[in-house]
Protein backbone atom coordinates (compact mmCIF):
# COMPACT_ATOMS: atom_id res chain seq x y z
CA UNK A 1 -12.06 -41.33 -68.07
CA UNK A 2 -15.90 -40.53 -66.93
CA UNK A 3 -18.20 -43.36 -65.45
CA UNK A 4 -21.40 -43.60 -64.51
CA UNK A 5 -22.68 -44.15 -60.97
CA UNK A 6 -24.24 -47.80 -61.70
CA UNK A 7 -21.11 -49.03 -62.61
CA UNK A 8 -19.97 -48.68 -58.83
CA UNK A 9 -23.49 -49.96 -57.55
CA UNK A 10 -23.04 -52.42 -54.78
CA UNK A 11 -25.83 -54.03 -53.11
CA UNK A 12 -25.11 -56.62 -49.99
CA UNK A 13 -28.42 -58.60 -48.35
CA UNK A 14 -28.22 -60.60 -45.55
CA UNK A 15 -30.09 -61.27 -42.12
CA UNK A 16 -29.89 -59.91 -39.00
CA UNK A 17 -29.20 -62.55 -36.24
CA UNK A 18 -29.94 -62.50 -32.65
CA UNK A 19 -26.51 -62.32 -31.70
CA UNK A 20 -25.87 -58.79 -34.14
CA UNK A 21 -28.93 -57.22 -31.75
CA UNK A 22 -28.87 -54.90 -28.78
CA UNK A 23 -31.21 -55.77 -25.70
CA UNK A 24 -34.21 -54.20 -27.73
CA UNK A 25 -34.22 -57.00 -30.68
CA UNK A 26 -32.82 -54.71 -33.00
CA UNK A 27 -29.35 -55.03 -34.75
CA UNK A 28 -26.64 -52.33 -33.22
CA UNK A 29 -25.51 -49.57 -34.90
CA UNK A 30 -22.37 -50.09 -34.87
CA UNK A 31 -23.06 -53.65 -36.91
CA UNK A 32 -25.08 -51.56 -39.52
CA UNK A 33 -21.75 -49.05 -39.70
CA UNK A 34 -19.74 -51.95 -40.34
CA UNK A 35 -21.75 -53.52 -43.04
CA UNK A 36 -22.54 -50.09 -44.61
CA UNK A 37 -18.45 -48.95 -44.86
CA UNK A 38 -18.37 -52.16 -46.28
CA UNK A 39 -20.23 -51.76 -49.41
CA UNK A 40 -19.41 -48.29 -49.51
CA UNK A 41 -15.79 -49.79 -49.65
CA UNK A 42 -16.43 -52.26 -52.92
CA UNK A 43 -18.54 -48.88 -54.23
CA UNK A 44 -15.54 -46.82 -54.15
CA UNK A 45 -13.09 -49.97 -54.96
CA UNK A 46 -15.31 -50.55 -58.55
CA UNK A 47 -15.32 -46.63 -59.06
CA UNK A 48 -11.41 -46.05 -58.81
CA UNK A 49 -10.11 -49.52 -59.40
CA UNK A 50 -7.56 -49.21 -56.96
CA UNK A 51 -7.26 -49.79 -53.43
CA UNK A 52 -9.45 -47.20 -51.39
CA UNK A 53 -9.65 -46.17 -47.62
CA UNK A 54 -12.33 -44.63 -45.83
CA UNK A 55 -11.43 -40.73 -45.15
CA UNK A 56 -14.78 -39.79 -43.20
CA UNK A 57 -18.46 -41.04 -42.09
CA UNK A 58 -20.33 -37.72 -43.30
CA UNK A 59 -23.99 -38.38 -42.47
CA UNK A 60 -25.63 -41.63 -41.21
CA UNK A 61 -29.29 -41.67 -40.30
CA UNK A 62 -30.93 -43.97 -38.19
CA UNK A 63 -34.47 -43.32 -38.89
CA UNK A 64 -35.82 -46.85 -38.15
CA UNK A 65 -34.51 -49.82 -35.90
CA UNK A 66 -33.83 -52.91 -37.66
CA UNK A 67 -35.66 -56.16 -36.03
CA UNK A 68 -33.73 -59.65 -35.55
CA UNK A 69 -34.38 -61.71 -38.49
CA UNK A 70 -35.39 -58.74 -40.60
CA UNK A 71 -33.43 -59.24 -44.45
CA UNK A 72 -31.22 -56.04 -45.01
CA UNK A 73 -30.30 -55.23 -48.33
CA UNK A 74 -27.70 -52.23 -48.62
CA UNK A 75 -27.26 -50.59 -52.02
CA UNK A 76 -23.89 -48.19 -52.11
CA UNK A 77 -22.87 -46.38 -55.24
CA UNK A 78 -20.52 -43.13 -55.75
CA UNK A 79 -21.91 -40.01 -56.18
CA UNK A 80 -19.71 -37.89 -57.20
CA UNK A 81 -15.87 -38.27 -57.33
CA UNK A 82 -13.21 -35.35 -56.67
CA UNK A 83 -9.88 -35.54 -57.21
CA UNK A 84 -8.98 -38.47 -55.09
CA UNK A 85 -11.83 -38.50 -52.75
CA UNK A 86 -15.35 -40.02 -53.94
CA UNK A 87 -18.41 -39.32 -52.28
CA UNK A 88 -20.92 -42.63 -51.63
CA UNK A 89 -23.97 -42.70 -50.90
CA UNK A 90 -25.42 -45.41 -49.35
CA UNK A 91 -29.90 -46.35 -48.71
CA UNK A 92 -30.48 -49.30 -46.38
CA UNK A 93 -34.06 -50.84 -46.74
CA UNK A 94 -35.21 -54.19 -44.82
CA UNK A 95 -38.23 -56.07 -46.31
CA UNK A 96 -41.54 -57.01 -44.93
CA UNK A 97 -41.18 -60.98 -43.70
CA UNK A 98 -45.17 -61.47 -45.12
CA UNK A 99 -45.56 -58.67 -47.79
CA UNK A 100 -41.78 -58.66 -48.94
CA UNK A 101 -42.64 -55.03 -49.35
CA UNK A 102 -39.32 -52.97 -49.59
CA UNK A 103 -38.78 -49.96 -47.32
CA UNK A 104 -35.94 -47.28 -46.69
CA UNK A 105 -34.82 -47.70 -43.11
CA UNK A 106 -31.47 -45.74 -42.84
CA UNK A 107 -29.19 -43.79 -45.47
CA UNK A 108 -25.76 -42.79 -45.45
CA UNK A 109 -22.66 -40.76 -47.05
CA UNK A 110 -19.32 -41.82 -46.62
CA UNK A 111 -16.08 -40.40 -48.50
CA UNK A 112 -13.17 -42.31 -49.44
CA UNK A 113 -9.80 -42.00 -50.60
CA UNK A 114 -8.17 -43.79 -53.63
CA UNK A 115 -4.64 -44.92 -52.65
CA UNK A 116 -1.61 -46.36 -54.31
CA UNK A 117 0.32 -49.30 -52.57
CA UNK A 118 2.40 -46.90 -50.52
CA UNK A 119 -0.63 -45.14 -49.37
CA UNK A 120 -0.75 -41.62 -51.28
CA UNK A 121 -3.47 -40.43 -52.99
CA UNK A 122 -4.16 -40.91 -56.84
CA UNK A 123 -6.52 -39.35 -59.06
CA UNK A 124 -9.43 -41.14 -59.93
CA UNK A 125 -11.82 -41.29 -62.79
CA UNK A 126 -14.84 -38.70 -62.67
CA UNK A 127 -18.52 -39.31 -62.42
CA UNK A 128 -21.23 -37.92 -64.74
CA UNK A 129 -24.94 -38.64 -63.35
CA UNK A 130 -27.15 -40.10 -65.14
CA UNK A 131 -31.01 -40.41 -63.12
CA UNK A 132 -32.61 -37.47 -61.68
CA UNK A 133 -31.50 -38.91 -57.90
CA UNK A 134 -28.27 -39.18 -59.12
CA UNK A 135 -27.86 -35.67 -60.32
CA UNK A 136 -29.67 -34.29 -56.88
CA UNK A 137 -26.86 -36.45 -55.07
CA UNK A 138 -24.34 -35.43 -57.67
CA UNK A 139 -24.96 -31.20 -56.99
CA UNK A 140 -24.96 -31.53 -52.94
CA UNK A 141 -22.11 -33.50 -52.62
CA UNK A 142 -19.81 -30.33 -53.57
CA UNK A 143 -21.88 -28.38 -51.04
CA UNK A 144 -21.27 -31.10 -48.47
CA UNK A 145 -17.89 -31.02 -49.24
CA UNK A 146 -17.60 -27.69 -48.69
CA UNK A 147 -19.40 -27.68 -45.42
CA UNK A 148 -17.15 -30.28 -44.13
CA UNK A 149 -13.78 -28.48 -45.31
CA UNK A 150 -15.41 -24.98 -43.84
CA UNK A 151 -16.18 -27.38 -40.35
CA UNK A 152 -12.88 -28.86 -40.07
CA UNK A 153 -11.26 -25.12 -40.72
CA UNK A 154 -9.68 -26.28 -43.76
CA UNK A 155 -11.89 -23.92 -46.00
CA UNK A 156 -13.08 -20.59 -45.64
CA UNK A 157 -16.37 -19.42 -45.42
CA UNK A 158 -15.68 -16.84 -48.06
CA UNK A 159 -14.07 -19.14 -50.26
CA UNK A 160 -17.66 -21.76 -50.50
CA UNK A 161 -19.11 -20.94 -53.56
CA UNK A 162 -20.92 -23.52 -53.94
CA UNK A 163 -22.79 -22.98 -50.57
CA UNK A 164 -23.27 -19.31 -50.96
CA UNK A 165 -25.29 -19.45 -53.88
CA UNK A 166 -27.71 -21.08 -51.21
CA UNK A 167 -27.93 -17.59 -49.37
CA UNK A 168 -27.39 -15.07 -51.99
CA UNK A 169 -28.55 -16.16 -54.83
């Protein structure tokens, strides 16, 4: 079976309240993690229809603080699935409380597992991109996976194919 990335898309709003916020007015990063493995969570849950666990936080970026009472809308979808891991991608953007302007505040990637009751892995459906983002966030997520497997000595160098062609051609 082959899906499409929208059919994983999850999107969670909500406001940030004082009591989610670090001395500065801003909401902690460790509340953003929470709420961003969250929808990466139901992403990766809609992609594999099966019970899913999060493997590793890959990249998070906290380019802009995030003021009390700001609305935060996080929009997850898988972007490209492996054999039982699935790559999500995650964009946080807050609105403006007069313009209700939309802006990109933070982005993510997570990877998650797809598990059966007992806990091992199981093969899950593959992904075929459809939007030009999609296909840019389809092609680096093998070269991020093979940067993470070279970084945690499971992968050699030699053996990256994917991230060679960067360097030689």
């Amino acid at each position: 079976m082959v899906k499409n990335p929208k059919e994983s898309l999850t999107i969670l709003t909500d406001i940030v309240l004082p009591g989610e916020s670090n001395p500065l007015g801003n909401l902690f990063g460790g509340e953003l993690l929470a709420r961003m493995d969250r929808a990466c969570s139901i992403a990766a849950r809609r992609h594999s229809h099966s019970i899913v666990v999060t493997a590793s936080v890959n990249h998070v970026a906290f380019n802009n603080a995030i003021p009390v009472g700001s609305v935060v809308t996080i929009e997850a979808k898988v972007s490209r699935a492996f054999k039982s891991s699935m790559e999500i991608y995650v964009d946080v953007w807050i609105e403006d409380r007069e313009s209700q302007v939309r802006s990109k505040v933070n982005e993510g990637i997570y990877t998650f597992v797809a598990v059966d009751k007992s806990g091992k892995p199981i093969t899950v459906p593959q992904l075929k991109p459809e939007t030009p983002l999609e296909k840019e966030r389809y092609e680096g997520a093998l070269r991020r996976k093979q940067l993470s497997l070279i970084l945690s000595g499971k992968m050699k160098p030699t053996d990256a194919d994917e991230l060679r062609k960067l360097f030689v051609g």
